[in-house]
C-alpha atoms as a PDB file:
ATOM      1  CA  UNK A   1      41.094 -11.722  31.305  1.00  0.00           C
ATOM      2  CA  UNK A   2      42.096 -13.345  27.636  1.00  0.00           C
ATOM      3  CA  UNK A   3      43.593 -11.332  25.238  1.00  0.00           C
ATOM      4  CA  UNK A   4      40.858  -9.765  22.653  1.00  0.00           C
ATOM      5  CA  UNK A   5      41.016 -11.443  19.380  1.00  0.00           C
ATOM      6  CA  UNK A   6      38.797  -8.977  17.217  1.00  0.00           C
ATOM      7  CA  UNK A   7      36.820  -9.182  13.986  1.00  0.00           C
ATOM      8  CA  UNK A   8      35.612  -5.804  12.500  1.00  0.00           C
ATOM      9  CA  UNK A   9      32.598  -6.033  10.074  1.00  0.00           C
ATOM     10  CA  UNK A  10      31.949  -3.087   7.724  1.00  0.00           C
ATOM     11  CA  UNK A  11      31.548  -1.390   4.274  1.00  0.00           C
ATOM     12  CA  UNK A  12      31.802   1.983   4.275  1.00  0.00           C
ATOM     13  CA  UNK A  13      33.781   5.106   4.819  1.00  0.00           C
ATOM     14  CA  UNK A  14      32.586   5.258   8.230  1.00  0.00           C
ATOM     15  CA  UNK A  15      33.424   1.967   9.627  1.00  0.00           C
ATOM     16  CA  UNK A  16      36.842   2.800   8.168  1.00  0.00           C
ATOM     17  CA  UNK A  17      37.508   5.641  10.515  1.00  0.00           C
ATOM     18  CA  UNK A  18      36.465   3.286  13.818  1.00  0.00           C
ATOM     19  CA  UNK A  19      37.921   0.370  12.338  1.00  0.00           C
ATOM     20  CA  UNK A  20      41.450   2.692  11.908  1.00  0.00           C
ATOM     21  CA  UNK A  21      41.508   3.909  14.949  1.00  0.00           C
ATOM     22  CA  UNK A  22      40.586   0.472  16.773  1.00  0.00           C
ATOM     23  CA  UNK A  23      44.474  -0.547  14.945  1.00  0.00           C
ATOM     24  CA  UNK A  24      45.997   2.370  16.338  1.00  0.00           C
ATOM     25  CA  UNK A  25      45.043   1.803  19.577  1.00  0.00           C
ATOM     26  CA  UNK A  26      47.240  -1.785  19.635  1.00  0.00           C
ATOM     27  CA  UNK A  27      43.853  -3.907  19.692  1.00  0.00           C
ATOM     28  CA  UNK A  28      44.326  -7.215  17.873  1.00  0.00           C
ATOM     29  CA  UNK A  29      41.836  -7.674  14.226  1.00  0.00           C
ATOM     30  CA  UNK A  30      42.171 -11.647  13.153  1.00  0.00           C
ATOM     31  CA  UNK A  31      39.996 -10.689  10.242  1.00  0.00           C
ATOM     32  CA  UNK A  32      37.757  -8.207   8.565  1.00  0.00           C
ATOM     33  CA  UNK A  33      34.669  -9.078   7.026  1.00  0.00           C
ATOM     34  CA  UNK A  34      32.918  -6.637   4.662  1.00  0.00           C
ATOM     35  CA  UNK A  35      30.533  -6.727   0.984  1.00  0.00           C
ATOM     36  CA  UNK A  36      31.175  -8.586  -1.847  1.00  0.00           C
ATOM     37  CA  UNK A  37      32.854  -6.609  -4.975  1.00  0.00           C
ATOM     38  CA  UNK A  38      29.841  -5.141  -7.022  1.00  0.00           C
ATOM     39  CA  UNK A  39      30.005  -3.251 -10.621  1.00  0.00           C
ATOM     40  CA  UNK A  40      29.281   0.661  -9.906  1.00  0.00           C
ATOM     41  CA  UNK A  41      28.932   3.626 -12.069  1.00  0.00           C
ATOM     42  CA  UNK A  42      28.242   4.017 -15.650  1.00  0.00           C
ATOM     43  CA  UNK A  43      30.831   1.486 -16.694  1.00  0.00           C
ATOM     44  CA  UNK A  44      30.238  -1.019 -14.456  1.00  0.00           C
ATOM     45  CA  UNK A  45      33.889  -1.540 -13.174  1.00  0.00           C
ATOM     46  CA  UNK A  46      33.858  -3.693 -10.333  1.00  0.00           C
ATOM     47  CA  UNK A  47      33.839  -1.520  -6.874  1.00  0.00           C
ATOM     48  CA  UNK A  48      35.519  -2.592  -3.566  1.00  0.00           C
ATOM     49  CA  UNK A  49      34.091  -1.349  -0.182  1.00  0.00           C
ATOM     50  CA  UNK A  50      36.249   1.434   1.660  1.00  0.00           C
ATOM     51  CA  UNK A  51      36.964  -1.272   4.054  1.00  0.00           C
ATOM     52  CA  UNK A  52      38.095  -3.948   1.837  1.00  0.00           C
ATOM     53  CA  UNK A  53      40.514  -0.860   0.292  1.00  0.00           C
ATOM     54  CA  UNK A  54      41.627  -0.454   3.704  1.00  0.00           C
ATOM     55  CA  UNK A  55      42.281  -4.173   4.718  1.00  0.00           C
ATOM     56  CA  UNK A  56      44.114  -4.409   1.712  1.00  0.00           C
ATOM     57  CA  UNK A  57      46.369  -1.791   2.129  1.00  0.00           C
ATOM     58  CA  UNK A  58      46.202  -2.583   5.919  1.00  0.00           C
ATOM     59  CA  UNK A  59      47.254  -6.691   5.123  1.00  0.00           C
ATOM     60  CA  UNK A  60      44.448  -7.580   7.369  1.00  0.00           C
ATOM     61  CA  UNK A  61      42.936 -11.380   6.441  1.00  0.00           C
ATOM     62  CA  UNK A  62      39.800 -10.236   4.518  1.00  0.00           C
ATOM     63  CA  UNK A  63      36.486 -12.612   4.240  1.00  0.00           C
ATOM     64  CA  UNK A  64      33.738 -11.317   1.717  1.00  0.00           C
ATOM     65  CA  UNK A  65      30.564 -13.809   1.744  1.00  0.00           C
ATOM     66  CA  UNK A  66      27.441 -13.407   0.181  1.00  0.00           C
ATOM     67  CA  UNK A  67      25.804 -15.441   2.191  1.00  0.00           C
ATOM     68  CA  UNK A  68      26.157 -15.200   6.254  1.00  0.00           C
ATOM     69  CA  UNK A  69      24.818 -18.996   7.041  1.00  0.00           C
ATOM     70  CA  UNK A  70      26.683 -20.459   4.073  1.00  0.00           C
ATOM     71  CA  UNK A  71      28.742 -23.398   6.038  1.00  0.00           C
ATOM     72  CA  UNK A  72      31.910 -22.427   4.166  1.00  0.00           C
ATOM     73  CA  UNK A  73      31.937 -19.083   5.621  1.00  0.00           C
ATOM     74  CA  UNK A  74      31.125 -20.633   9.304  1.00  0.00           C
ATOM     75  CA  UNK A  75      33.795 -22.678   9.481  1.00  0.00           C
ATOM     76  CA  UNK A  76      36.645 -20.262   7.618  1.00  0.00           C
ATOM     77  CA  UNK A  77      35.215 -17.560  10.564  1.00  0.00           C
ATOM     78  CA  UNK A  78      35.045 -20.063  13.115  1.00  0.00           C
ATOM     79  CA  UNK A  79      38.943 -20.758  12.343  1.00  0.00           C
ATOM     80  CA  UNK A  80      39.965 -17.163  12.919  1.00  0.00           C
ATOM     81  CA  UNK A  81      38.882 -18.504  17.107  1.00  0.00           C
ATOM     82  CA  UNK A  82      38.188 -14.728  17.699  1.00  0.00           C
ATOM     83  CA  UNK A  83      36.708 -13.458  21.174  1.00  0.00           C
ATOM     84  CA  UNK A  84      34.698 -10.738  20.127  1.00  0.00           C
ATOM     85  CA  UNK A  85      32.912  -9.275  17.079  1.00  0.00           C
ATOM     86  CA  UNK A  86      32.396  -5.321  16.461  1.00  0.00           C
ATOM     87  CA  UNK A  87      30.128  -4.641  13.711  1.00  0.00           C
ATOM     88  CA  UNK A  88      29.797  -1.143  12.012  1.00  0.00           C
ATOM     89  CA  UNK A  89      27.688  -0.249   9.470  1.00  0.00           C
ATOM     90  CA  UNK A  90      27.557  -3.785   7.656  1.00  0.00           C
ATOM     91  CA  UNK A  91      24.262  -5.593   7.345  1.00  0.00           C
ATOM     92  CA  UNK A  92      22.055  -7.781  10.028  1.00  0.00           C
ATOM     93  CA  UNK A  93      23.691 -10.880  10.923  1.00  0.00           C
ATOM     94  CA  UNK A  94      22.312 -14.517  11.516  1.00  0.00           C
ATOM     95  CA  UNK A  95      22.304 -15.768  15.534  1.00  0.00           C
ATOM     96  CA  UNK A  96      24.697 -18.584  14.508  1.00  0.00           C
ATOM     97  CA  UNK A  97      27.367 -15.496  13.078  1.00  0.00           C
ATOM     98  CA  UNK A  98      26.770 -12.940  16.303  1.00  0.00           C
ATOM     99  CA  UNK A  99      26.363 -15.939  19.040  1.00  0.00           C
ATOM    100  CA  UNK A 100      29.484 -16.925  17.390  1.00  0.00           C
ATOM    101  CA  UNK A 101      32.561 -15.414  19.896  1.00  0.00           C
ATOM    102  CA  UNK A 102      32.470 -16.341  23.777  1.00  0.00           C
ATOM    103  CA  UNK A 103      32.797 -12.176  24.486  1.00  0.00           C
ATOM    104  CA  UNK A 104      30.119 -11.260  22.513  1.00  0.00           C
ATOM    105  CA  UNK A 105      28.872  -9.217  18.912  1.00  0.00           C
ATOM    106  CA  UNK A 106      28.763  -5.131  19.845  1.00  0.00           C
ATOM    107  CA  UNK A 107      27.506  -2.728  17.058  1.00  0.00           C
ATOM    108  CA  UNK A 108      28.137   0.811  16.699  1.00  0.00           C
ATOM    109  CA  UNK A 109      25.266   3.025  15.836  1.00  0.00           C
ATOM    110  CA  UNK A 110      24.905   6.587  14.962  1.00  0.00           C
ATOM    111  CA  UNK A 111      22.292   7.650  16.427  1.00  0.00           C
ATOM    112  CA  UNK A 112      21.359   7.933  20.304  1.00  0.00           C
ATOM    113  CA  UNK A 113      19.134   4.766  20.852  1.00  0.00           C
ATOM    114  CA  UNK A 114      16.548   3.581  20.958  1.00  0.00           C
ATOM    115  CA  UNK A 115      15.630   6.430  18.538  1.00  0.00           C
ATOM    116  CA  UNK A 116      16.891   6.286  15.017  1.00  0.00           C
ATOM    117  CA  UNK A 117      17.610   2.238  14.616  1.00  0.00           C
ATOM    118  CA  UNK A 118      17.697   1.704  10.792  1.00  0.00           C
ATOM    119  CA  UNK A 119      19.483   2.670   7.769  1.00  0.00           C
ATOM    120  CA  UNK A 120      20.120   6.362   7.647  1.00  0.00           C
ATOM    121  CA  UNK A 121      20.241   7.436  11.069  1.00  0.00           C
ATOM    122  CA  UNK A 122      22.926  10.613  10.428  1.00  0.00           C
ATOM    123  CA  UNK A 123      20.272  11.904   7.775  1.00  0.00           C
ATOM    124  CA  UNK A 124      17.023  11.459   9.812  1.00  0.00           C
ATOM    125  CA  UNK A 125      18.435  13.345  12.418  1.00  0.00           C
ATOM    126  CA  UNK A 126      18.759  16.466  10.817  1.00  0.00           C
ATOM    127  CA  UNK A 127      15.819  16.317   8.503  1.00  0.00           C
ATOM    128  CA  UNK A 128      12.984  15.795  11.454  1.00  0.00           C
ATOM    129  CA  UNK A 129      15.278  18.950  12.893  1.00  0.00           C
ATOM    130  CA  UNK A 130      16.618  17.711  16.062  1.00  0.00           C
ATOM    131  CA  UNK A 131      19.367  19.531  17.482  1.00  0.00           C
ATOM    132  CA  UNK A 132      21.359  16.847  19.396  1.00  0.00           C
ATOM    133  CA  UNK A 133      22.744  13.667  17.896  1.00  0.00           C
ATOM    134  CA  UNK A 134      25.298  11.192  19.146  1.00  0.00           C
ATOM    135  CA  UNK A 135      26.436   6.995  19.151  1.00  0.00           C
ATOM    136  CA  UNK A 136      25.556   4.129  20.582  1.00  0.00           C
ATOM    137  CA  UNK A 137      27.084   0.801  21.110  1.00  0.00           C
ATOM    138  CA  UNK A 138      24.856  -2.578  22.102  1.00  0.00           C
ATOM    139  CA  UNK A 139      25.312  -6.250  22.299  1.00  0.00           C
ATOM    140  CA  UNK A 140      23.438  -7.535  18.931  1.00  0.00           C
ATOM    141  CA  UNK A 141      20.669  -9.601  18.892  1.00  0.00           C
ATOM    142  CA  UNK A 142      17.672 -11.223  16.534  1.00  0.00           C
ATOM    143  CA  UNK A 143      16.629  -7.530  15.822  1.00  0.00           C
ATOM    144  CA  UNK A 144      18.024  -4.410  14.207  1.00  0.00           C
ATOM    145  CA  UNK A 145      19.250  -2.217  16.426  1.00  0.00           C
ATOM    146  CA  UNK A 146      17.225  -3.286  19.785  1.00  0.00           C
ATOM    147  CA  UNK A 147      20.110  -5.076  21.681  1.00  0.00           C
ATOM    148  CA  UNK A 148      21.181  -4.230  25.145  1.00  0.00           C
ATOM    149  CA  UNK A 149      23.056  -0.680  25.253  1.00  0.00           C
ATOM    150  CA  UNK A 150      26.697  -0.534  26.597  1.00  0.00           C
ATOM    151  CA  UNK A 151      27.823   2.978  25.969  1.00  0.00           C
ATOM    152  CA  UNK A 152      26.371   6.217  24.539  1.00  0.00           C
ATOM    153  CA  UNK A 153      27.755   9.618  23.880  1.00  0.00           C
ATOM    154  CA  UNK A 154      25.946  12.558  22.519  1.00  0.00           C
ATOM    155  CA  UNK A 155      26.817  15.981  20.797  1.00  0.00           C
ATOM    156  CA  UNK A 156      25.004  19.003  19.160  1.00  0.00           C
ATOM    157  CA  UNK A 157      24.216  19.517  16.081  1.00  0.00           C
ATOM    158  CA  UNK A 158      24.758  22.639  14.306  1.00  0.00           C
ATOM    159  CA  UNK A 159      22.091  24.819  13.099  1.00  0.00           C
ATOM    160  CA  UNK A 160      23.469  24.803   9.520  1.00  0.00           C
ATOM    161  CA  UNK A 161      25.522  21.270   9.920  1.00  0.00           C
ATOM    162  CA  UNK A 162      25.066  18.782   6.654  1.00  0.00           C
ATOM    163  CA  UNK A 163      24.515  14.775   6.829  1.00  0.00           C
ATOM    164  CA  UNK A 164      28.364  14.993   5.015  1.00  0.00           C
ATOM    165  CA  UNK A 165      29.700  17.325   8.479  1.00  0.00           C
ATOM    166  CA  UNK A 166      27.861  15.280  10.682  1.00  0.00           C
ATOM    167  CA  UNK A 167      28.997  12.434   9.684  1.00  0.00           C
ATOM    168  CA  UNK A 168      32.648  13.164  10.145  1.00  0.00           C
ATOM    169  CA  UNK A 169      31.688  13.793  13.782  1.00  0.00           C
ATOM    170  CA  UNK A 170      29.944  11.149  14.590  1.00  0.00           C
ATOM    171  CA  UNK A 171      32.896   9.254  13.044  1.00  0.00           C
ATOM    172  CA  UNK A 172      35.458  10.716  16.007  1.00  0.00           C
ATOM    173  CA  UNK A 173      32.916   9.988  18.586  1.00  0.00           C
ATOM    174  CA  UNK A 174      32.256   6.445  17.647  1.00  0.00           C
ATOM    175  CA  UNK A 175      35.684   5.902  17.048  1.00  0.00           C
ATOM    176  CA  UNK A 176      36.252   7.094  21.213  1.00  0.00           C
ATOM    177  CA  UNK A 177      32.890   5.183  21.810  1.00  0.00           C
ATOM    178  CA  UNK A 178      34.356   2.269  20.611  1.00  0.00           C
ATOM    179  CA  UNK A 179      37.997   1.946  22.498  1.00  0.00           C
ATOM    180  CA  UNK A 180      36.231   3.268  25.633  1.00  0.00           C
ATOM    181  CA  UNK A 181      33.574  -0.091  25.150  1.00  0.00           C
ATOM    182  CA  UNK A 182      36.580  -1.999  24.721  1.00  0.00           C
ATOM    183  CA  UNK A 183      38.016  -1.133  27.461  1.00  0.00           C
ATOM    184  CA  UNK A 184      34.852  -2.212  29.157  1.00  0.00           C
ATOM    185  CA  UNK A 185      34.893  -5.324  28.171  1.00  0.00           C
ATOM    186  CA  UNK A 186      38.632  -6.333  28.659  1.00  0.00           C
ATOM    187  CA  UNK A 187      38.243  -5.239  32.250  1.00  0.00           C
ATOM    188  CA  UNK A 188      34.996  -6.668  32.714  1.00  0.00           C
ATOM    189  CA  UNK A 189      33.499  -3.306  33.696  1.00  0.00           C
ATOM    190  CA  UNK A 190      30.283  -3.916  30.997  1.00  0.00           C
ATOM    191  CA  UNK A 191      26.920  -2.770  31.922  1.00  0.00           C
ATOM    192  CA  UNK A 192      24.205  -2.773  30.007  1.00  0.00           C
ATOM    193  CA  UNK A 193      20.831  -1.126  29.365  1.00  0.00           C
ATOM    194  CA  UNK A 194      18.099  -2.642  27.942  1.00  0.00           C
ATOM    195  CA  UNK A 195      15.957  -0.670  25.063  1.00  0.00           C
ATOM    196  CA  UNK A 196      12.650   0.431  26.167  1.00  0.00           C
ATOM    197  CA  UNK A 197      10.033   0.209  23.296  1.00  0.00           C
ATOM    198  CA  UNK A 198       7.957   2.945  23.168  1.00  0.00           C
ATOM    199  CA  UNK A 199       5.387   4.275  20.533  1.00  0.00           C
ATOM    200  CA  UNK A 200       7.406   7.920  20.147  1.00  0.00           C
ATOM    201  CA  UNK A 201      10.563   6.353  18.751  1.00  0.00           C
ATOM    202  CA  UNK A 202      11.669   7.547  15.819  1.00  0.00           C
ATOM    203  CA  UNK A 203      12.673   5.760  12.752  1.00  0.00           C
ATOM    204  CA  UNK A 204      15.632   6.054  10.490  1.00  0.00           C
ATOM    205  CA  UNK A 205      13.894   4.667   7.534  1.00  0.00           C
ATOM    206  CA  UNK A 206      16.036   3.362   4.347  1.00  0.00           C
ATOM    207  CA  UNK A 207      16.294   6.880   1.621  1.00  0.00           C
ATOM    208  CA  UNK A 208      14.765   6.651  -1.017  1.00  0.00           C
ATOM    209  CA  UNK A 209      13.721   9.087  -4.068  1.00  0.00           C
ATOM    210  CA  UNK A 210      10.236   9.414  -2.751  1.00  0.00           C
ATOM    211  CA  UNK A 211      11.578  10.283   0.769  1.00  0.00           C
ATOM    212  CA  UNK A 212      14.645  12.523  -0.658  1.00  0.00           C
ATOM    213  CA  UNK A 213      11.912  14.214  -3.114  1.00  0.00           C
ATOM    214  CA  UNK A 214      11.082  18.157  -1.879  1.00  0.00           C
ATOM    215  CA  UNK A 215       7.291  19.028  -1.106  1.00  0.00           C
ATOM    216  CA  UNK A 216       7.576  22.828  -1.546  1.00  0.00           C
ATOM    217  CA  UNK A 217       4.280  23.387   0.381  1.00  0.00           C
ATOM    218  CA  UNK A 218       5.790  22.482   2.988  1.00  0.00           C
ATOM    219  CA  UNK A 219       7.918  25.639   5.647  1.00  0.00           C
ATOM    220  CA  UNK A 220      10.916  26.953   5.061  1.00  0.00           C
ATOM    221  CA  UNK A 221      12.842  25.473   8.257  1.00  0.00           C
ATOM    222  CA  UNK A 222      11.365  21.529   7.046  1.00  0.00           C
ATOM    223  CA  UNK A 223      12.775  21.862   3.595  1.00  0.00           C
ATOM    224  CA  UNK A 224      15.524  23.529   4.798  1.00  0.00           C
ATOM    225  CA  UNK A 225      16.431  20.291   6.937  1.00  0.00           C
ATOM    226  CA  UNK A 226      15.658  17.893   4.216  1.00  0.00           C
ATOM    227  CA  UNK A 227      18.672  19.650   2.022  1.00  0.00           C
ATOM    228  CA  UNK A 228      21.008  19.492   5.093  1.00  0.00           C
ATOM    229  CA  UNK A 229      19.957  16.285   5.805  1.00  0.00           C
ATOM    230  CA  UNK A 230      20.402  14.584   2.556  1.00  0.00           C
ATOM    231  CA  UNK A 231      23.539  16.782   1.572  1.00  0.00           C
ATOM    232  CA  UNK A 232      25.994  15.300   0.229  1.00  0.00           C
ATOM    233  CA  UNK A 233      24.119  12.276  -0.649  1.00  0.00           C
ATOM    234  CA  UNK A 234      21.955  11.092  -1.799  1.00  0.00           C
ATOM    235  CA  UNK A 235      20.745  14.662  -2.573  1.00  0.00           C
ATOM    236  CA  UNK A 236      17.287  16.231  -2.167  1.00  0.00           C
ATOM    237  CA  UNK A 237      16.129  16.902  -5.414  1.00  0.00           C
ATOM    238  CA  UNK A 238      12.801  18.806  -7.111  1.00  0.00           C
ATOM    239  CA  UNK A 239      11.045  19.022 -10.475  1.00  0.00           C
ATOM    240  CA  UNK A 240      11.656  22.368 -12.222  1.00  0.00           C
ATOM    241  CA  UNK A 241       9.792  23.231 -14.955  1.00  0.00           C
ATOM    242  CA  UNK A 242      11.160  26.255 -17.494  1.00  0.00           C
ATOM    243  CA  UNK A 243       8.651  26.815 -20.034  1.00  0.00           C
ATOM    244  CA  UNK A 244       8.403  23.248 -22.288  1.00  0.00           C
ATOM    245  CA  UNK A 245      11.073  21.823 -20.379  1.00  0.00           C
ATOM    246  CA  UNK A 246      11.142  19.879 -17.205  1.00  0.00           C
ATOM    247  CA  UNK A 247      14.359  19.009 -15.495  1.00  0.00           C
ATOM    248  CA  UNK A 248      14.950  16.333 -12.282  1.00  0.00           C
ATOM    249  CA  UNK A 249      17.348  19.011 -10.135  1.00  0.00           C
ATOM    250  CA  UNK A 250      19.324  17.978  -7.043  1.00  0.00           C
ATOM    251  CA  UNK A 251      19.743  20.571  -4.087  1.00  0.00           C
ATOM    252  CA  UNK A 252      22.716  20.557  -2.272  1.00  0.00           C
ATOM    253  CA  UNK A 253      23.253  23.988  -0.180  1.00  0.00           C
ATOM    254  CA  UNK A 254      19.977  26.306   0.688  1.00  0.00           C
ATOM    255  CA  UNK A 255      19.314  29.102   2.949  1.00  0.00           C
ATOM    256  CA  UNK A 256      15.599  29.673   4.604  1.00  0.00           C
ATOM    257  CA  UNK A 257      14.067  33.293   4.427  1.00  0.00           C
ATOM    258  CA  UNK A 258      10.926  34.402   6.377  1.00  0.00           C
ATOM    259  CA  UNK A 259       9.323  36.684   5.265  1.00  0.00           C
ATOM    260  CA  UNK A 260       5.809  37.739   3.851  1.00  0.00           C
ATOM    261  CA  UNK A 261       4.922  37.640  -0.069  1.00  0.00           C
ATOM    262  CA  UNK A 262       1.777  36.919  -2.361  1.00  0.00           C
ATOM    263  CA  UNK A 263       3.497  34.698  -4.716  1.00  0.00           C
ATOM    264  CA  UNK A 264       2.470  31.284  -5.950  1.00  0.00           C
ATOM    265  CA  UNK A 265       3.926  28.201  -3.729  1.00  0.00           C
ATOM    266  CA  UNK A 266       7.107  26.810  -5.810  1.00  0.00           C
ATOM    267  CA  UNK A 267       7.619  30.162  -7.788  1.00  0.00           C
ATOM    268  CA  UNK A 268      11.258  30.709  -8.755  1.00  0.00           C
ATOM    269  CA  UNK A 269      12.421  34.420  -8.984  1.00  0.00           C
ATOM    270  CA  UNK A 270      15.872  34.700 -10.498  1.00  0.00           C
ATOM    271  CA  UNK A 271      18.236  37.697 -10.447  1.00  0.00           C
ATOM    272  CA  UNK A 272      22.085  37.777 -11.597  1.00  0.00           C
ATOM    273  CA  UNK A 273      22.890  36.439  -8.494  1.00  0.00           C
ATOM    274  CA  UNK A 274      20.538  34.671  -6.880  1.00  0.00           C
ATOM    275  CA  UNK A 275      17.872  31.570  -7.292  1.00  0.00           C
ATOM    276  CA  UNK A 276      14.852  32.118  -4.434  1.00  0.00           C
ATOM    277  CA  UNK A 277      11.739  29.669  -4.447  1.00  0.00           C
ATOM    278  CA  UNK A 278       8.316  30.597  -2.535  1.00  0.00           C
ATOM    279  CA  UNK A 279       7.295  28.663   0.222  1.00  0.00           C
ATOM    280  CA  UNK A 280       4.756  29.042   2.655  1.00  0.00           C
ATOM    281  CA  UNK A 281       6.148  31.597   5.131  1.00  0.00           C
ATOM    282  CA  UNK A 282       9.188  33.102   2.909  1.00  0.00           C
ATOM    283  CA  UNK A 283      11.784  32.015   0.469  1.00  0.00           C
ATOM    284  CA  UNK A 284      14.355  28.987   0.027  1.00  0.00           C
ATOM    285  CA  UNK A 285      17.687  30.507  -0.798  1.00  0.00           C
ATOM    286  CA  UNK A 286      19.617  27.972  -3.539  1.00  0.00           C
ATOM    287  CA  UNK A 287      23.021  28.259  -3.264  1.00  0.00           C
ATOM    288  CA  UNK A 288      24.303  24.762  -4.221  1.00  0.00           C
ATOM    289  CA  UNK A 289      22.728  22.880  -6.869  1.00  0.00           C
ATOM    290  CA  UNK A 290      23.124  20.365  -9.801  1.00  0.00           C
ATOM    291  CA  UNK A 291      21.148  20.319 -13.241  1.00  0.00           C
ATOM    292  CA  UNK A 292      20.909  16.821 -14.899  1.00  0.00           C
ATOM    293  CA  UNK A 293      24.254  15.531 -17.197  1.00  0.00           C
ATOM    294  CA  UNK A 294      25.855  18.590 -15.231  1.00  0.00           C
ATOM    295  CA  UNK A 295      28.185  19.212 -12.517  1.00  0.00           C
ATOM    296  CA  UNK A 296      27.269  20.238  -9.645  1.00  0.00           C
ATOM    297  CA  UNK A 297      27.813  24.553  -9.194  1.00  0.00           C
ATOM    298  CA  UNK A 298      27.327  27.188  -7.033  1.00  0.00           C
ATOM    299  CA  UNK A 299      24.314  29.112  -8.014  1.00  0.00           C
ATOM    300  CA  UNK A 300      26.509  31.986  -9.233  1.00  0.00           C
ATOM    301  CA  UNK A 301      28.455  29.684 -11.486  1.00  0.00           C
ATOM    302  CA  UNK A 302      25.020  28.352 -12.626  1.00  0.00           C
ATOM    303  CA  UNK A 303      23.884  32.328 -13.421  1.00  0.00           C
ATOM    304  CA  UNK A 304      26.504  32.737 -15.535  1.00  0.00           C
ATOM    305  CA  UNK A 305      25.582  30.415 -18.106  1.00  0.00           C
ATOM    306  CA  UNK A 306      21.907  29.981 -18.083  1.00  0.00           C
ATOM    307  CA  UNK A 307      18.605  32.242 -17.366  1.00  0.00           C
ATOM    308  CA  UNK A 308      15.608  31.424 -16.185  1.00  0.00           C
ATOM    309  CA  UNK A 309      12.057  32.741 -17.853  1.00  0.00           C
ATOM    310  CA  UNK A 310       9.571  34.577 -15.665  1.00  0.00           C
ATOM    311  CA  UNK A 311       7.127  31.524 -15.023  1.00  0.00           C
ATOM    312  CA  UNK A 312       9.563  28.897 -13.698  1.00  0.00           C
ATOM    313  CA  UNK A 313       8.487  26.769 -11.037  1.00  0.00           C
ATOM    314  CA  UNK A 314       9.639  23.937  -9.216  1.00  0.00           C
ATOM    315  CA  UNK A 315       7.295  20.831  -7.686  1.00  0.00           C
END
């Protein structure tokens, strides 16, 4: 069997950890491909991926095109005469890009296929309030996330687990996911299963601030798993309306509470200590929470410098 000549293709945090750990384990990266530089934040200052910060630091040989069939690119990535392509968490890729390498292009996905191909499949998971998650990797093809399956592994989630904790995991798994698959393929021990298409799979749609917004009329367990699931980003956030003024909140941290009351869906009753909202069958609990030009607070360090009048409400 030829030696593996790898290139790793990623952006963020997450392909980091895999993309570290492929290193570690002695397997050879000819290159790293990953975003172009972009301005981010209030002054604009030009932002590198968490790969490229790692490749730097790492001295791997670092391509960032903008455009995947530009011939320039081709040729520079033909040059690198790698055998195989792992992509995690970059962007879809043109057939003449993952056709490239005689060995193949293999993605790593977080999410136990065929459910959850798409953008944000560590957030979907907890929001529609599954209770087991995991990774899969598949050979690429002219879809997203439809290619033949190599390996899959699969763990709980935790009844009050965030996208943030989940995430981490996921990250060790894939990372293990990833040197087992290629260890499958320099052995040539790969099989693969092909993705049955079926009308109950579930999507892992892009976020967005419709999708992250809170609809209080909805149970305490569903909103409760739209905070997890968007915490700590992108945030689930709610109007909340004090008397004249109306404020754009994000909600990091809640707790559910069932239980029986009479009070108007979205009410907010306040005490020293505590922020509660009605919902349908009981109470959200805030305990986490961030008010606009603020930072974000507990609720108790939010108590302690601001009250809230009697009619309050959040939609």
């Amino acid at each position: 069997m030829e030696k593996l000549r790898i290139i790793f293709m990623g952006t963020p945090e997450f392909a980091v950890g895999i993309l570290d750990t492929v290193i570690k384990n002695n397997y050879n990266i000819v290159g790293v491909i990953t975003a172009a530089d972009k301005p981010a934040g209030r002054g604009q200052k030009i932002k590198y991926s968490a790969v490229k910060e790692y490749a730097l630091v790492n001295n791997l040989p670092l391509l960032q095109p903008t455009n995947l069939k530009d011939e320039a690119f081709l040729s520079e990535l033909k040059s690198l005469n790698a055998n195989l392509q792992i992509v995690v968490a970059f962007r879809m890729l043109p057939k003449v890009v993952w056709e490239m390498p005689s060995l193949g292009t293999f993605n790593l996905h977080a999410s136990l296929l065929p459910n959850y191909r798409g953008a944000a499949p560590i957030n979907w998971a907890i929001i529609n309030g599954e209770t087991k998650t995991g990774v899969t990797t598949f050979f690429i093809d002219d879809k997203i996330d439809t290619g033949a399956m190599i390996l899959s592994s699969e763990i709980e989630i935790e009844p009050t687990e965030n996208a943030g904790q989940l995430h981490d995991r996921l990250m060790h798994l894939g990372s293990e996911t990833v040197i087992k698959t290629l260890q499958a393929i320099e052995t040539e021990d790969v099989t693969t299963i092909i993705q049955e298409e079926s009308a109950e799979i579930k999507t892992a749609y892009k976020l967005n601030k419709e999708n992250c917004k809170i609809d209080w009329t909805k149970s305490a367990s569903i909103i409760s798993d739209l905070i997890r699931g968007l915490s700590p980003y992108p945030a689930a956030w709610s109007f909340l309306k004090d008397k004249e003024e109306e404020l754009s909140i994000k909600i990091y941290e809640a707790k559910p509470i069932l239980e029986a009351h009479n009070l108007e869906i979205g009410s907010l009753i306040s005490s020293k200590k505590e922020i509660k909202i009605a919902v349908i069958d009981g109470y959200i609990q805030l305990l986490n929470l961030q008010l606009p030009g603020k930072k974000r607070m507990t609720v108790v360090e939010l108590l302690n410098g601001i009250s809230f009048s009697e009619n309050t409400k959040v939609y």
